[in-house]
N, C-alpha and C. Protein backbone atom coordinates (compact mmCIF):
# COMPACT_ATOMS: atom_id res chain seq x y z
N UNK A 1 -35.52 41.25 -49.99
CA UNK A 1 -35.83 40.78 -48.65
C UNK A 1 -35.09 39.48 -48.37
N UNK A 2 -35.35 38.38 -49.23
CA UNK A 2 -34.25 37.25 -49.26
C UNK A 2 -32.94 37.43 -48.94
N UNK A 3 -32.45 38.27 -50.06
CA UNK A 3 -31.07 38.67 -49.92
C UNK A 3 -30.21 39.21 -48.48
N UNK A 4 -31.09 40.00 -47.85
CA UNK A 4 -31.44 40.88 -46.60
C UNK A 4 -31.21 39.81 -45.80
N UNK A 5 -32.34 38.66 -45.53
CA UNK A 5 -32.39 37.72 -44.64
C UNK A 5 -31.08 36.50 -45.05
N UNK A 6 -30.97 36.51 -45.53
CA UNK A 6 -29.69 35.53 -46.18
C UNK A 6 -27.85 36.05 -45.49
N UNK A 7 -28.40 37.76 -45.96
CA UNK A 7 -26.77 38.32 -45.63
C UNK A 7 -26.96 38.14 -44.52
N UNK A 8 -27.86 38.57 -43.46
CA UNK A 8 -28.07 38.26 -41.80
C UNK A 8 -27.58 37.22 -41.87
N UNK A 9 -28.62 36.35 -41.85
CA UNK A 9 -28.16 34.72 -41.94
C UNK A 9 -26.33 34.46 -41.88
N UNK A 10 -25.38 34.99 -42.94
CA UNK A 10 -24.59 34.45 -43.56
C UNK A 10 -23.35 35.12 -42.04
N UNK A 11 -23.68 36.61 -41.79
CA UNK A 11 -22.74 37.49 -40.98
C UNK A 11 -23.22 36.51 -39.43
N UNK A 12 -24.27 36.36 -39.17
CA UNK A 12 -23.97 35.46 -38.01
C UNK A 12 -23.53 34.42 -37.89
N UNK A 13 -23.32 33.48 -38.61
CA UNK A 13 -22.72 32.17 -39.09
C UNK A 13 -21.41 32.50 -38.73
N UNK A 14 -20.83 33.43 -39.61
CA UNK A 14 -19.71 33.66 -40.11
C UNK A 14 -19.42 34.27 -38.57
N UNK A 15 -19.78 35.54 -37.63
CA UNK A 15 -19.43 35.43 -36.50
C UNK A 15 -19.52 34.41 -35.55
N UNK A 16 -20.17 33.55 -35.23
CA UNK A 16 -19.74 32.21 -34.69
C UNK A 16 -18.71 31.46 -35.11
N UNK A 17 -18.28 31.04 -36.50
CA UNK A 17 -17.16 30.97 -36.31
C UNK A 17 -16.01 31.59 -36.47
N UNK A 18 -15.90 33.11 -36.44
CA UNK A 18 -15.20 33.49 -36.23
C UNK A 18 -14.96 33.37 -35.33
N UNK A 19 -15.33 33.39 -33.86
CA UNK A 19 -14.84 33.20 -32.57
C UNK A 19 -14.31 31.98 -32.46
N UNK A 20 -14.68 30.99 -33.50
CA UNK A 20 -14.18 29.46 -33.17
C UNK A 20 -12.39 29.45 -33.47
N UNK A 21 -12.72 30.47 -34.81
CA UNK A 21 -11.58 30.50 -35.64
C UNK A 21 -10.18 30.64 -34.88
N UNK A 22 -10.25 31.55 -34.01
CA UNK A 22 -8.63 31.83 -33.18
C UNK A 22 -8.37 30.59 -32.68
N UNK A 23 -9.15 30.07 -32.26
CA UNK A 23 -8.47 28.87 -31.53
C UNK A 23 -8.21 27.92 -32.54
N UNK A 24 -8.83 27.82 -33.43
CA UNK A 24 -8.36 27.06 -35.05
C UNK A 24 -7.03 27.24 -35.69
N UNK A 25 -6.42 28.72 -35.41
CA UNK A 25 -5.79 29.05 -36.23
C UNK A 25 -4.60 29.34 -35.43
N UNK A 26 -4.84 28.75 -33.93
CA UNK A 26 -3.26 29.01 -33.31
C UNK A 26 -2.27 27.99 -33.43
N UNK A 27 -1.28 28.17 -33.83
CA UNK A 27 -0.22 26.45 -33.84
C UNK A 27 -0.28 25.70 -33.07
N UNK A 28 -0.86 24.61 -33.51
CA UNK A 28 -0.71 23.49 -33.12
C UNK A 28 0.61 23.16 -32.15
N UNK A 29 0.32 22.43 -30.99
CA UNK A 29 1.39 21.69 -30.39
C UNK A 29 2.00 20.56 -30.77
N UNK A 30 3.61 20.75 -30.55
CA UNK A 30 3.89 19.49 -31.36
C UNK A 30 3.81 18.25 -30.87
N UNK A 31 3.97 17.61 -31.87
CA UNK A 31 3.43 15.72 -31.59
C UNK A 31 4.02 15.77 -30.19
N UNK A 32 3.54 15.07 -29.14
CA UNK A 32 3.98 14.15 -28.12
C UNK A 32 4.93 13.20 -28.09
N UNK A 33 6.09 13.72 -27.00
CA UNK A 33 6.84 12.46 -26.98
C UNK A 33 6.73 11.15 -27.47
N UNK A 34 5.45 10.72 -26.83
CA UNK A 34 5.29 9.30 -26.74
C UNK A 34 3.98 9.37 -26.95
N UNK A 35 3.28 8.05 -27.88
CA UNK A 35 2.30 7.85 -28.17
C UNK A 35 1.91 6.83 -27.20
N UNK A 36 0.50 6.53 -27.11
CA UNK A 36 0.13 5.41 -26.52
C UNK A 36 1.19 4.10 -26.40
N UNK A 37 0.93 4.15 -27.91
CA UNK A 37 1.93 2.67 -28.47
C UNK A 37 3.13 2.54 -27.99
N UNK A 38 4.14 3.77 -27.97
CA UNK A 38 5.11 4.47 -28.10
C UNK A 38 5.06 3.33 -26.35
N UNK A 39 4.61 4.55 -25.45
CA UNK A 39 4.61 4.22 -24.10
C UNK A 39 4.44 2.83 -24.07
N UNK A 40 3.50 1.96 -24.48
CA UNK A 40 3.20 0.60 -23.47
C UNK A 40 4.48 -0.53 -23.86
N UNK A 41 5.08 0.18 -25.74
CA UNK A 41 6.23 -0.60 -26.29
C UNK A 41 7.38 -0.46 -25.17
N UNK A 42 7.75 0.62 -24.54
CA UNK A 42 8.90 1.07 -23.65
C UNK A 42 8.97 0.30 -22.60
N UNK A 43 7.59 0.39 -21.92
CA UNK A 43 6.94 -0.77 -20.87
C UNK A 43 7.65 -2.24 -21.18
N UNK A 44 7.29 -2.78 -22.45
CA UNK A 44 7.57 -3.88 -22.49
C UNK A 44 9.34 -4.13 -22.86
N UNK A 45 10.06 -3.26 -22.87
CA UNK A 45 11.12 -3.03 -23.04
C UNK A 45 12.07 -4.34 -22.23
N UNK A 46 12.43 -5.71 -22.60
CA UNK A 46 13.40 -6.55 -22.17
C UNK A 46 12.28 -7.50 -21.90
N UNK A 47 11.08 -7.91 -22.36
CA UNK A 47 10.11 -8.79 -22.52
C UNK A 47 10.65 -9.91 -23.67
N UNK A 48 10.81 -11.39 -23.15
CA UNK A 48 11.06 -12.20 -24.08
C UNK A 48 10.30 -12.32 -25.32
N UNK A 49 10.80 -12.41 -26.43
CA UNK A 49 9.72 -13.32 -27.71
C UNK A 49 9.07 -11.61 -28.47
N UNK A 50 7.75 -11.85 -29.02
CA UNK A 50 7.41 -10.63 -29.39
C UNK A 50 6.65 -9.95 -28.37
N UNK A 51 6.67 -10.51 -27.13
CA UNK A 51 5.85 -9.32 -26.30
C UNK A 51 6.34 -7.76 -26.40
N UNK A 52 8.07 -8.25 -27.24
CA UNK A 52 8.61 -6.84 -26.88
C UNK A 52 8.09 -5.72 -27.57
N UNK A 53 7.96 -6.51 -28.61
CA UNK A 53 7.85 -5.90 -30.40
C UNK A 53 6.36 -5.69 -30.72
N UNK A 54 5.96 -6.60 -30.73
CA UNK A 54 4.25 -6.77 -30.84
C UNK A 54 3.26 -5.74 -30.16
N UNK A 55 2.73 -5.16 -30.84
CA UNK A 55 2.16 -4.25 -30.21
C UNK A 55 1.09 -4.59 -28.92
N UNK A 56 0.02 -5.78 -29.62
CA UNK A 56 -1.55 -6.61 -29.43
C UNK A 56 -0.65 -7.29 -28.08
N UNK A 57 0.74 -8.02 -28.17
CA UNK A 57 0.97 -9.31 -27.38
C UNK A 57 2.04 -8.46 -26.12
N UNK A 58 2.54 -7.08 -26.40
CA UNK A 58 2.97 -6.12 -25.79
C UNK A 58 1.80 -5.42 -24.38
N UNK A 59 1.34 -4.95 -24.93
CA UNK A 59 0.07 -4.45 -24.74
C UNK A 59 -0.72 -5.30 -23.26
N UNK A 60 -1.25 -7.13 -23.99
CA UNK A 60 -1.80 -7.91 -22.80
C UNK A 60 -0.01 -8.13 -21.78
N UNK A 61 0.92 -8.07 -22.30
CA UNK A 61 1.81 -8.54 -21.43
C UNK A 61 1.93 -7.37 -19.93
N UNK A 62 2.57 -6.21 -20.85
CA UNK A 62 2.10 -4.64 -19.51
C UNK A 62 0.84 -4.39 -18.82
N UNK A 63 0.03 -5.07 -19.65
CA UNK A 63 -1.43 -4.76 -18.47
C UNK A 63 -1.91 -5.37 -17.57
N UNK A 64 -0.78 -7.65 -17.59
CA UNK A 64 -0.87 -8.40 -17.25
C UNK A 64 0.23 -8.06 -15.57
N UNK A 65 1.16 -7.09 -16.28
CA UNK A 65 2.45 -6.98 -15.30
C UNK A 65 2.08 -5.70 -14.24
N UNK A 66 1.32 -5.01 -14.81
CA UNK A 66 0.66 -4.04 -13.99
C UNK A 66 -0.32 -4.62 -13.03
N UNK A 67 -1.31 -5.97 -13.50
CA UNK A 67 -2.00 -5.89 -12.78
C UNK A 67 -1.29 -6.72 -11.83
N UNK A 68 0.03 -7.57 -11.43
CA UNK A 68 0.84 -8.40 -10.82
C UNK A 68 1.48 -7.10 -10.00
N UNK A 69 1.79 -6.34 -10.13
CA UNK A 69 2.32 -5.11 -9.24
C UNK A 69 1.78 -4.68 -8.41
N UNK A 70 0.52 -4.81 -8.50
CA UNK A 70 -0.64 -3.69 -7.70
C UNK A 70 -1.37 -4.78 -6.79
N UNK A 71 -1.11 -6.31 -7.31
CA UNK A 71 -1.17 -7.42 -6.40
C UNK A 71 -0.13 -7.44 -5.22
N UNK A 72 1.09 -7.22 -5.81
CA UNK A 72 2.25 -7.36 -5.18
C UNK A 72 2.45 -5.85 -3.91
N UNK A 73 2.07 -4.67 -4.52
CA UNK A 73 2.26 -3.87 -3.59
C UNK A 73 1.40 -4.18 -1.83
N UNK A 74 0.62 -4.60 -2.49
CA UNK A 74 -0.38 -5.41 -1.17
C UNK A 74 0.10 -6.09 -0.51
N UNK A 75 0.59 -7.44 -0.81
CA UNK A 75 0.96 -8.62 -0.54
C UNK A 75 2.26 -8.25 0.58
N UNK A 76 2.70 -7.19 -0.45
CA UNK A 76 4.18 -6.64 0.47
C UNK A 76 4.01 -6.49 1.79
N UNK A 77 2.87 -5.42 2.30
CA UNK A 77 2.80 -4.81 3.33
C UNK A 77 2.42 -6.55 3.86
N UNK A 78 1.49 -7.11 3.53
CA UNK A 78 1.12 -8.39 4.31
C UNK A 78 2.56 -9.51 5.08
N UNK A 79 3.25 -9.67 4.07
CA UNK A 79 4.47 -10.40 3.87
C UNK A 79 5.61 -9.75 5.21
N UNK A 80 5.24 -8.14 5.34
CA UNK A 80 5.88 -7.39 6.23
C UNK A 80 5.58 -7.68 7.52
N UNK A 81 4.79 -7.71 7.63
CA UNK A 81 3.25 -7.78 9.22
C UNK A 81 4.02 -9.32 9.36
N UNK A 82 3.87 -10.38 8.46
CA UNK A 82 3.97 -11.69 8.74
C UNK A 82 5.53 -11.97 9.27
N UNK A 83 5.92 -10.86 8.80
CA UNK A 83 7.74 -11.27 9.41
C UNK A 83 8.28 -10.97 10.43
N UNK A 84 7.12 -10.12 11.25
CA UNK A 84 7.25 -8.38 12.37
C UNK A 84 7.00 -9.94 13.36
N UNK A 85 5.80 -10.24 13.28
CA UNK A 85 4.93 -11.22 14.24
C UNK A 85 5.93 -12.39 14.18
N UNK A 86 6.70 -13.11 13.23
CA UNK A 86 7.54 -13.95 13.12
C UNK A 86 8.68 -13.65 14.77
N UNK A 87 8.79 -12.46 14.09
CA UNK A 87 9.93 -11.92 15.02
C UNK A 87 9.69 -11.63 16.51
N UNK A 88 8.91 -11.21 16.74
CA UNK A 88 8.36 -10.96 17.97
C UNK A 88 7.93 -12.21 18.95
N UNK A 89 7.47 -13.22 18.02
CA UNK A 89 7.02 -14.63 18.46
C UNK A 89 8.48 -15.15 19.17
N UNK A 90 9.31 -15.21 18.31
CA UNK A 90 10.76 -15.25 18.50
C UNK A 90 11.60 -14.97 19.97
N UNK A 91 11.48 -13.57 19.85
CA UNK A 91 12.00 -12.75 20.53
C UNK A 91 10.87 -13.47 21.96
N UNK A 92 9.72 -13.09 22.14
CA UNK A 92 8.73 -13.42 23.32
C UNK A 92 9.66 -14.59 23.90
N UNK A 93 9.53 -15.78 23.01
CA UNK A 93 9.89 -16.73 23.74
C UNK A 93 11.29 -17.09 24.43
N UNK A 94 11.94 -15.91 24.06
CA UNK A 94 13.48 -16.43 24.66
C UNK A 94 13.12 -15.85 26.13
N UNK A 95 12.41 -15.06 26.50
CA UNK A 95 11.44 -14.72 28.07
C UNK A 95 10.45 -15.62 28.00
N UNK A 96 10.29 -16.87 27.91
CA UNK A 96 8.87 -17.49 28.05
C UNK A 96 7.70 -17.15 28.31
N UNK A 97 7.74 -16.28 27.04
CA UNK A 97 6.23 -15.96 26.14
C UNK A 97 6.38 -16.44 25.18
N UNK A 98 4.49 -16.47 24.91
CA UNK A 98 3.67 -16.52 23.46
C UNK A 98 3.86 -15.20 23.21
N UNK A 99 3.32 -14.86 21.78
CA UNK A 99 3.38 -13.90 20.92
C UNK A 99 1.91 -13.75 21.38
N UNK A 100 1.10 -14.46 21.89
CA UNK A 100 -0.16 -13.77 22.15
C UNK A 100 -0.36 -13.34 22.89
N UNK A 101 0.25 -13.87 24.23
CA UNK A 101 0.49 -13.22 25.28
C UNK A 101 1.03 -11.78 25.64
N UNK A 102 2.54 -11.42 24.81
CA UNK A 102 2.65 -10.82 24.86
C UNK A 102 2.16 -9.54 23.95
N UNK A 103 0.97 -10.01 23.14
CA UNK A 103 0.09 -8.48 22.90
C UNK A 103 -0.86 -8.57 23.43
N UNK A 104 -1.93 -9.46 24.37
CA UNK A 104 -2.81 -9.16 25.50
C UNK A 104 -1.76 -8.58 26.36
N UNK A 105 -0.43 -8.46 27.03
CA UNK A 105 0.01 -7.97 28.09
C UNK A 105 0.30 -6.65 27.42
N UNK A 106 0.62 -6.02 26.25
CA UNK A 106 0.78 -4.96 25.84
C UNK A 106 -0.69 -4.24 25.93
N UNK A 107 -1.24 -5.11 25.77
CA UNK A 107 -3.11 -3.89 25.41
C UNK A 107 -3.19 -3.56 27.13
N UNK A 108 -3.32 -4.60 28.08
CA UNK A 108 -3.15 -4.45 29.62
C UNK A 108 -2.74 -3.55 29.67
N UNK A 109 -1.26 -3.22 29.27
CA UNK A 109 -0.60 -2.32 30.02
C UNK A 109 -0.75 -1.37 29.48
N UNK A 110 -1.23 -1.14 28.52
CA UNK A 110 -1.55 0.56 27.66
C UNK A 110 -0.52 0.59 27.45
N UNK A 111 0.06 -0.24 26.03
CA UNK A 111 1.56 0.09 25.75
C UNK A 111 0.95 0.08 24.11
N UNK A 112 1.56 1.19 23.53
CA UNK A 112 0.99 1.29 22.10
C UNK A 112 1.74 1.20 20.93
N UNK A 113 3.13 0.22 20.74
CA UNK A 113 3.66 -0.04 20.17
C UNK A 113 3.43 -1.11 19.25
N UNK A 114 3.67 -0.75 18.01
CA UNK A 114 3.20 -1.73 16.96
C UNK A 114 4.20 -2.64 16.71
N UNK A 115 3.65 -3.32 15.46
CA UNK A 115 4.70 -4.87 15.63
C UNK A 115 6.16 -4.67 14.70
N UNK A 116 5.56 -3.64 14.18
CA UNK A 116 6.96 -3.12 13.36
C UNK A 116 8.01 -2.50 14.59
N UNK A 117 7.77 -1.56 15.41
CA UNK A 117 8.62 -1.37 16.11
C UNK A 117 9.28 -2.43 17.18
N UNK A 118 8.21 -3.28 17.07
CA UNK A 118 8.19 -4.32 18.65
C UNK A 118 9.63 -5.18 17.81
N UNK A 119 9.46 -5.36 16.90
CA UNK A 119 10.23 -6.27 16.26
C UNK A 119 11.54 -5.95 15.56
N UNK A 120 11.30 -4.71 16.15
CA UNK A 120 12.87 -3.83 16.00
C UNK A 120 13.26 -3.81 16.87
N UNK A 121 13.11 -3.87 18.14
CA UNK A 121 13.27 -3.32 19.90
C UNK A 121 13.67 -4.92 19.75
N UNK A 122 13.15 -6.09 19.66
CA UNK A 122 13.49 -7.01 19.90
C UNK A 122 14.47 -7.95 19.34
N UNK A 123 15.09 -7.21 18.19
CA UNK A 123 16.72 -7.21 17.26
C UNK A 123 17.55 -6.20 17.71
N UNK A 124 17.48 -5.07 17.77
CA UNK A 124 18.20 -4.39 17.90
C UNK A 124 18.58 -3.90 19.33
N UNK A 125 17.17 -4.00 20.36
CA UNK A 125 17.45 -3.10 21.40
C UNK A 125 16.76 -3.99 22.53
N UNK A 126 17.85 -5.03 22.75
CA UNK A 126 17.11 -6.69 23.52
C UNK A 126 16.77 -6.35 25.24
N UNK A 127 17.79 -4.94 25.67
CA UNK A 127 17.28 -4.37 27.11
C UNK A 127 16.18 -3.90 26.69
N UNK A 128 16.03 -3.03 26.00
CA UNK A 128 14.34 -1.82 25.92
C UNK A 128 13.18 -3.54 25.85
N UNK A 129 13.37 -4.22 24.86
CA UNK A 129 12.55 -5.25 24.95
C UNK A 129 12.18 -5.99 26.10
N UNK A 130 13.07 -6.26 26.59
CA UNK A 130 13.02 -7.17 27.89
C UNK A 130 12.48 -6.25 28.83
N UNK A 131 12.69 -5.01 29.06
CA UNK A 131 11.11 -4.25 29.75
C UNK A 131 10.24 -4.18 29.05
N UNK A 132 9.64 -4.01 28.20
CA UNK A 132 8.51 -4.45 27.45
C UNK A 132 8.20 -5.62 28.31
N UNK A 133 8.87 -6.19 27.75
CA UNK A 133 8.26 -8.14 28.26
C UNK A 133 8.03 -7.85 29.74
N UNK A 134 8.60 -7.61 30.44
CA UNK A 134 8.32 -7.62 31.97
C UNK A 134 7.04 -6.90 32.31
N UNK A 135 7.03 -5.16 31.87
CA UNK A 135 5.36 -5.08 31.46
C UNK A 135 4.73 -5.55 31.61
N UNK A 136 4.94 -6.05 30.39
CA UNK A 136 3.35 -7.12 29.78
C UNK A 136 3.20 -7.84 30.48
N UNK A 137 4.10 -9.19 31.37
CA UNK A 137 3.94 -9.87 32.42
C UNK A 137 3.51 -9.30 33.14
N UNK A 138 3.88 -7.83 33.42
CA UNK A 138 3.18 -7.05 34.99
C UNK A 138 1.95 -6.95 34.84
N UNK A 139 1.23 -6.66 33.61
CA UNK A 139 0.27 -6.23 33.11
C UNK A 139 -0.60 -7.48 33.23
N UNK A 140 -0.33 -9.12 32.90
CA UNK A 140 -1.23 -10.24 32.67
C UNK A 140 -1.13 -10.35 34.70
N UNK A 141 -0.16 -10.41 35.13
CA UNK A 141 -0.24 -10.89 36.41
C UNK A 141 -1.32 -10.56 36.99
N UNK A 142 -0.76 -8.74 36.78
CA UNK A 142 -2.25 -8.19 37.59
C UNK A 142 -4.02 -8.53 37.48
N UNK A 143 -4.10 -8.60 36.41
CA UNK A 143 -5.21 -8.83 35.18
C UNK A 143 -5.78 -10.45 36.30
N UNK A 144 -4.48 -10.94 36.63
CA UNK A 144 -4.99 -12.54 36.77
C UNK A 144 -5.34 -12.50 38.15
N UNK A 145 -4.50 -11.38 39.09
CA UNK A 145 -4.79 -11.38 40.84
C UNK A 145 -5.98 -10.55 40.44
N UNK A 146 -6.60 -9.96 40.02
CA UNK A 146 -7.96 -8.77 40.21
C UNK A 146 -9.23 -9.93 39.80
N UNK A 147 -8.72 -10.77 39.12
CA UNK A 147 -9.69 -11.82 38.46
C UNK A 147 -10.24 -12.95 39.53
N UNK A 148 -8.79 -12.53 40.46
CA UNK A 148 -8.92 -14.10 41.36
C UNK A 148 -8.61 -15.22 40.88
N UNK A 149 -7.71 -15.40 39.94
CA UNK A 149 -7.92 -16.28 39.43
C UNK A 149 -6.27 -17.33 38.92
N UNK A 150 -5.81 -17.72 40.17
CA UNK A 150 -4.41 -18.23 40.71
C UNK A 150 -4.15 -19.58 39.47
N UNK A 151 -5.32 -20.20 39.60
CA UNK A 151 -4.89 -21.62 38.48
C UNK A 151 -4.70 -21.12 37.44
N UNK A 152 -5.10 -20.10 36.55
CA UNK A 152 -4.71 -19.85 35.41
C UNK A 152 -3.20 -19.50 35.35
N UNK A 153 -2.82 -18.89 36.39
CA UNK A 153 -1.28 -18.85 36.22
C UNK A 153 -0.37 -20.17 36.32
N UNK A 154 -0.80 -21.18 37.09
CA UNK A 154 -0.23 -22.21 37.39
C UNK A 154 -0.42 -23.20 36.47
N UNK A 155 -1.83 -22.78 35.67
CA UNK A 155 -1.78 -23.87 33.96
C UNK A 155 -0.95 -23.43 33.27
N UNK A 156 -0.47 -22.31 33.31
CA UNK A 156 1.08 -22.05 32.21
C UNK A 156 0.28 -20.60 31.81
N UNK A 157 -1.19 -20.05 31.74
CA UNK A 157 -1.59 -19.07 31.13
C UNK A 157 -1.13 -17.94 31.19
N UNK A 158 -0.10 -17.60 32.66
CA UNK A 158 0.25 -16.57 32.85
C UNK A 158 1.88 -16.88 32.79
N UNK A 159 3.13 -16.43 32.37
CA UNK A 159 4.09 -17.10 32.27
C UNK A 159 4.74 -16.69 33.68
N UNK A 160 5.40 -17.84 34.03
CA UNK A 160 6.26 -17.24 35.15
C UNK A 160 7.81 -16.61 34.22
């Protein structure tokens, strides 16, 4: 009866892992290009001193430079915006505008051009701009006769 309950015992075992077994017993894939190490050493590839070499001083240097990248991809788009508005400020005033002015006279006029384009139109394409600008003047003027409101143009708020 032991024996009985034992061979049971032993043939189900043994079918569990047999099913494990094929996947045990198929070849292995070979090593990977690149190991962890492998990779973050490549990374540090033209790093002064032993950041290059060093695995530990490798390692904080790429994770230090990664996290400066992912700062920087940000910063970019910011740095972009800040140069668009540079430009446009620019451009406004050779028509005596503000740069603020002329995006309250753009929202007025339902004009939906962003500052990336505005600031291309206003390098490259100084007629298309200069209607823009007139617009937007058309756009604050009106804004200022519906308001009633004549001194604000004559304090400078509205540009002639």
């Amino acid at each position: 009866m032991f024996c009985a309950l034992l061979g049971s015992l032993a043939t189900r075992i043994s079918a569990r892992t047999s099913a494990l077994r094929p996947a045990l017993l198929l070849a292995q894939p070979a090593r990977e290009l690149t190991t962890r190490k492998e990779t973050i050493l490549r990374m540090a590839k033209g790093y002064r001193g032993r950041s290059k070499n060093c695995w530990r001083l490798a390692r904080q240097r790429v994770e230090k430079a990664l996290q400066y990248s992912y700062i920087s991809r940000r910063l970019k788009k910011r740095d972009a915006r800040k140069g668009w508005i540079m430009q446009l400020n620019a451009g406004a005033r050779e028509y005596n505008m503000r740069y603020s002015q002329l995006i309250n006279g753009l929202t007025l006029a339902r004009i939906g051009l962003n500052r990336k384009v505005l600031s291309q139109l206003a390098i490259q394409e100084p007629y298309s701009f200069r209607a823009v600008i007139t617009e937007a003047r058309g756009a604050l003027e009106r804004k200022a006769a519906s308001l009633g409101t004549r001194a604000r143009a004559a304090d400078g708020a509205i540009p002639q």
